[in-house]
N, C-alpha and C. Protein backbone atom coordinates (compact mmCIF):
# COMPACT_ATOMS: atom_id res chain seq x y z
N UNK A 1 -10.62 -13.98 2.25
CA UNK A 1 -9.30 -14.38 2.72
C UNK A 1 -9.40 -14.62 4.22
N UNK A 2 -8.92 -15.95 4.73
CA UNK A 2 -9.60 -16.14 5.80
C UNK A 2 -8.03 -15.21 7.23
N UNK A 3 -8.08 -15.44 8.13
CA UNK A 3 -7.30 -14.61 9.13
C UNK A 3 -5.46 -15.12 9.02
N UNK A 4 -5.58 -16.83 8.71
CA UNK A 4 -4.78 -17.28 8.35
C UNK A 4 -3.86 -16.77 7.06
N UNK A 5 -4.41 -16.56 5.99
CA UNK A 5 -3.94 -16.27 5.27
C UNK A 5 -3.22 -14.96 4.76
N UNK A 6 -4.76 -14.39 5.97
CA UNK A 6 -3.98 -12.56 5.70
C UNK A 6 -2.66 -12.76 6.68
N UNK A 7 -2.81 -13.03 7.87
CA UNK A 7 -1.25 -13.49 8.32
C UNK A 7 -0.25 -13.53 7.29
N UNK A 8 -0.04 -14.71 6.43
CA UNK A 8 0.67 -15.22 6.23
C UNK A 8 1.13 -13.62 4.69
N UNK A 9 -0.16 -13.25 4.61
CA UNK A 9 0.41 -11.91 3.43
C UNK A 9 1.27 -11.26 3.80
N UNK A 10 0.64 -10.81 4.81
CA UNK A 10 0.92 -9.41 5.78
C UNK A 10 2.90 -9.90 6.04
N UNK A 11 3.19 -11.62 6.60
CA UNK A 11 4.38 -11.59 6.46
C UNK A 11 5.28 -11.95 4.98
N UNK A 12 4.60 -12.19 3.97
CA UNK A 12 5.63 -12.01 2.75
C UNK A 12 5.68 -10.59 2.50
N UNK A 13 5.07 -9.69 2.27
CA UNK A 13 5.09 -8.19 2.27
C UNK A 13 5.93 -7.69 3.12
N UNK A 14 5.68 -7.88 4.52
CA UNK A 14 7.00 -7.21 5.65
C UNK A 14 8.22 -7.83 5.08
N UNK A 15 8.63 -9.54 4.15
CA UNK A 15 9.35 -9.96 4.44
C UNK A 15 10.20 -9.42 2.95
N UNK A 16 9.81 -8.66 2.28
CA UNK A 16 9.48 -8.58 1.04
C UNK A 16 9.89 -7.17 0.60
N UNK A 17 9.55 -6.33 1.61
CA UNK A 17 10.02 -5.01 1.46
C UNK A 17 11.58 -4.87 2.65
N UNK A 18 11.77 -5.83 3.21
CA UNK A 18 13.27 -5.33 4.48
C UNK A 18 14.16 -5.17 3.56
N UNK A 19 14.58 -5.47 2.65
CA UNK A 19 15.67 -4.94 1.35
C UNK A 19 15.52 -3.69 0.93
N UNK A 20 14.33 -3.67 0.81
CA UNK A 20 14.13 -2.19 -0.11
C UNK A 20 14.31 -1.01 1.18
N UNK A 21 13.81 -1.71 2.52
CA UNK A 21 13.56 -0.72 3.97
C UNK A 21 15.00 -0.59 4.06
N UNK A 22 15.91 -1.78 3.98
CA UNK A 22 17.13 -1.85 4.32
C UNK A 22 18.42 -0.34 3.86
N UNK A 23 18.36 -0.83 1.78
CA UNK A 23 19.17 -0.05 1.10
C UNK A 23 18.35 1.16 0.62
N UNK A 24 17.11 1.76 0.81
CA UNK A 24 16.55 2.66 0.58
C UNK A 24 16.59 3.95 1.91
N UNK A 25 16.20 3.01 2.93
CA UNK A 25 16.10 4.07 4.05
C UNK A 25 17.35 3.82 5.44
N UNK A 26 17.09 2.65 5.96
CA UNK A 26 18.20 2.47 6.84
C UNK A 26 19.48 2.57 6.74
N UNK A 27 20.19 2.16 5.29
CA UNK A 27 21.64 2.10 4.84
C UNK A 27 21.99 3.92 3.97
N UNK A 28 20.85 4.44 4.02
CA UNK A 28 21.09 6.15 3.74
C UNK A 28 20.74 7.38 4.66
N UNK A 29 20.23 6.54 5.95
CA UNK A 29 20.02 7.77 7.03
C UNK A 29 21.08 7.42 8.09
N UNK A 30 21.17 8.16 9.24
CA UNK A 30 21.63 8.50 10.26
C UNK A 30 21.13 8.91 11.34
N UNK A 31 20.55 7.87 12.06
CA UNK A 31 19.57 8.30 13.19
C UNK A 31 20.03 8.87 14.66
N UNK A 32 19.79 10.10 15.11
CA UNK A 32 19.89 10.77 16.10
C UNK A 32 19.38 9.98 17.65
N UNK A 33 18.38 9.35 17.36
CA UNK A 33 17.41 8.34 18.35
C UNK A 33 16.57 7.43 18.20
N UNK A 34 15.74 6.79 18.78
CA UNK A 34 14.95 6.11 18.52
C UNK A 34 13.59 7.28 17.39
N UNK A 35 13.56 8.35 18.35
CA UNK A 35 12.40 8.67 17.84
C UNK A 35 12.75 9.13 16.45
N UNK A 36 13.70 9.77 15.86
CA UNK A 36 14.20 10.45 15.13
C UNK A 36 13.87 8.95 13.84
N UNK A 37 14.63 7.85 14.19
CA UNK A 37 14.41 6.65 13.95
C UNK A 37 13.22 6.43 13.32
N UNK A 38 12.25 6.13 13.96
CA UNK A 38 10.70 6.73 13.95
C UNK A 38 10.16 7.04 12.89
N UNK A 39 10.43 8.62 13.19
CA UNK A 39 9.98 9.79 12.02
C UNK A 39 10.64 9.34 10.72
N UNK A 40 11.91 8.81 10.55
CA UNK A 40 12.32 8.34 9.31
C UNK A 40 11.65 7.71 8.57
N UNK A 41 11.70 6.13 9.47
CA UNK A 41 11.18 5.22 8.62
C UNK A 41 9.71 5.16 8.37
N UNK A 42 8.88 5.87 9.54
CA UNK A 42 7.90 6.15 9.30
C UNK A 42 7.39 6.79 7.51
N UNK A 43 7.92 7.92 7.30
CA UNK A 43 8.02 8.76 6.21
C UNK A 43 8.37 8.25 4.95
N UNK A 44 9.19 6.79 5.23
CA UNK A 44 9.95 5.93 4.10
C UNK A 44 8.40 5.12 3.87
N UNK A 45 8.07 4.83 5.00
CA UNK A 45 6.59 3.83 4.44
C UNK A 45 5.56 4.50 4.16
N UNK A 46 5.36 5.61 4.37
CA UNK A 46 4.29 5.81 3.86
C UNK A 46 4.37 6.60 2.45
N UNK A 47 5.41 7.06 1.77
CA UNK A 47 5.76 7.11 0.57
C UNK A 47 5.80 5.77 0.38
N UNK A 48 5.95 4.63 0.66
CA UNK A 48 6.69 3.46 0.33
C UNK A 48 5.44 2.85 -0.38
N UNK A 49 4.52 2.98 0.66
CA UNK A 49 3.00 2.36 0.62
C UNK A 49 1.83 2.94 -0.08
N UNK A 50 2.38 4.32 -0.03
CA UNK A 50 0.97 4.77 -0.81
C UNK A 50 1.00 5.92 -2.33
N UNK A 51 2.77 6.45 -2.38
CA UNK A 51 2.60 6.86 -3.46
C UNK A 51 3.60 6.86 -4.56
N UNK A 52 4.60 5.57 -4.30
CA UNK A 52 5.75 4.90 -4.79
C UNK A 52 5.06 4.19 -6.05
N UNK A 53 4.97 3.82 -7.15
CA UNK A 53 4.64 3.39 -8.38
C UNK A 53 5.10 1.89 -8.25
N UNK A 54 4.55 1.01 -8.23
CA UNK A 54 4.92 -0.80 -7.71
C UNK A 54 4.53 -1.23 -9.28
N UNK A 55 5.34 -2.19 -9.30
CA UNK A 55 5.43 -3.03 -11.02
C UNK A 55 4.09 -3.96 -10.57
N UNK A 56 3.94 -4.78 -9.23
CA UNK A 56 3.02 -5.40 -9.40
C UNK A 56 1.51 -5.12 -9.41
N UNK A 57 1.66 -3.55 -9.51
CA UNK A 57 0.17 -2.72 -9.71
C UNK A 57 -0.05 -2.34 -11.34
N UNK A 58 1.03 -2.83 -12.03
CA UNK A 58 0.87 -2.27 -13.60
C UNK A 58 1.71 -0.77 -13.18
N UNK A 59 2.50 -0.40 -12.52
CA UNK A 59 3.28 0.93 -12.64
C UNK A 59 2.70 1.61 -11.56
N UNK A 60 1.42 1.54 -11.36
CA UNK A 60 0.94 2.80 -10.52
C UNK A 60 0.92 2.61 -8.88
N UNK A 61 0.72 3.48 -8.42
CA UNK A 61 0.90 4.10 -6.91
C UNK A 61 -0.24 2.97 -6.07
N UNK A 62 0.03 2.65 -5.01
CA UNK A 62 -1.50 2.39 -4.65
C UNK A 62 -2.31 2.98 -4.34
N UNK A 63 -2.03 4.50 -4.28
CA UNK A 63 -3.18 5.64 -4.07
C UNK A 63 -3.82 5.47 -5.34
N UNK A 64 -3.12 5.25 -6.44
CA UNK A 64 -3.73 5.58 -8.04
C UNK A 64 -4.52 4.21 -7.97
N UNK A 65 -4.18 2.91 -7.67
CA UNK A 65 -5.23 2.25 -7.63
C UNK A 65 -6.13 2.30 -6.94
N UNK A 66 -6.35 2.61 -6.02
CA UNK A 66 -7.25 2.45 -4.96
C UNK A 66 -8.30 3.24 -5.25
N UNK A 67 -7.66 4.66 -5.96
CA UNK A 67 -8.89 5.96 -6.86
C UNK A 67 -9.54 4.85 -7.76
N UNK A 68 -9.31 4.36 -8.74
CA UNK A 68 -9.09 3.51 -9.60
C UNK A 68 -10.71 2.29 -9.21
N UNK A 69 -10.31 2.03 -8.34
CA UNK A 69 -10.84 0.92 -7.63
C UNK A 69 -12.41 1.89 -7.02
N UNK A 70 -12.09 2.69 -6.86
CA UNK A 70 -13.21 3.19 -5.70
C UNK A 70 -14.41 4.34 -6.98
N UNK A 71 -13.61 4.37 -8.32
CA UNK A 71 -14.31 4.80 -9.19
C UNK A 71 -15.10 3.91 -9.65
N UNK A 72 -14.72 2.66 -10.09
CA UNK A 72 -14.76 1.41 -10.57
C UNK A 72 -16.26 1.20 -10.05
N UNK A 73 -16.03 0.69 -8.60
CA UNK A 73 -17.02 0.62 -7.68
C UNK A 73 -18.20 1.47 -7.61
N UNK A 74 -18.10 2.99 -7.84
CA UNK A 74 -18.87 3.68 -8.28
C UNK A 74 -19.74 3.87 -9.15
N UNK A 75 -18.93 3.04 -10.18
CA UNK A 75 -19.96 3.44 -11.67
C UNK A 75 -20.65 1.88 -11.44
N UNK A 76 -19.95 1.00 -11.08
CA UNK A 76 -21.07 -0.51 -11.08
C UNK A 76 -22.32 -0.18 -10.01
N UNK A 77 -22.00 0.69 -8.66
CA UNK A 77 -23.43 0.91 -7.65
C UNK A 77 -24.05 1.43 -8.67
N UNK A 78 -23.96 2.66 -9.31
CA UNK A 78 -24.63 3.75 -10.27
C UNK A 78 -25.78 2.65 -10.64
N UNK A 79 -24.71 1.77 -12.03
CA UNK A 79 -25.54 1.01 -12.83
C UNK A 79 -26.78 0.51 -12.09
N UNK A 80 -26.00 -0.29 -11.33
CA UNK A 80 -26.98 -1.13 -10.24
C UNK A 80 -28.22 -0.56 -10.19
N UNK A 81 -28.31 0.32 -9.30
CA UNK A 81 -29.36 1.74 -9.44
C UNK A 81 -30.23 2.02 -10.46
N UNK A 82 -29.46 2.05 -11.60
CA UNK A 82 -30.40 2.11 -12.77
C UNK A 82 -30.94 1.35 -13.57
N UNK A 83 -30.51 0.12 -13.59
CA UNK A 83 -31.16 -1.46 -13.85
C UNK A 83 -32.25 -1.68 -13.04
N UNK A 84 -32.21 -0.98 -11.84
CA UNK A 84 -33.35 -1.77 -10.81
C UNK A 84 -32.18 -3.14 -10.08
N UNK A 85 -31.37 -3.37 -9.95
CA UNK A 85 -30.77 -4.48 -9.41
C UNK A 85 -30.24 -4.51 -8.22
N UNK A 86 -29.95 -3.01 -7.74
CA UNK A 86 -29.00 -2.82 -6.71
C UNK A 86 -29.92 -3.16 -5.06
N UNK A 87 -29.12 -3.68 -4.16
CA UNK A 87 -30.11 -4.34 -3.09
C UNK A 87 -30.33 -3.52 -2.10
């Protein structure tokens, strides 16, 4: 994916979640300050991002994929290894 394109992800995703940032976290807190501010939404994304269950993952978390992914990856080096193929 060339730099262009991750750009252009990176803004359907930001542009993609301000609804959910909107009526999930901003339209149910009450911020004391900026920083307070902060610590909120901070806490909203990173539940948001890493252990919230997304339909376009098949249901699961992206922590659960990413295990998922990094097992995956594991057992194909393994093989690799034991074929003689791995470089």
């Amino acid at each position: 994916m060339g730099q262009n394109s991750t750009a252009q992800l990176g803004h359907f995703i930001t542009v993609a979640n301000n609804g959910k940032l909107r009526d999930e976290c901003l339209n149910e807190n009450w911020f004391l300050n900026l920083s307070d501010a902060r610590r909120i939404v901070g806490k909203w994304a990173n539940e948001y991002n890493l252990y919230r269950p997304h339909s376009a993952l098949g249901g699961l978390t992206p922590h659960e994929l990413a295990s998922q992914l990094s097992e995956c990856l594991n057992s194909s080096e393994k093989m690799l290894q034991l074929t003689g193929t791995s470089s």
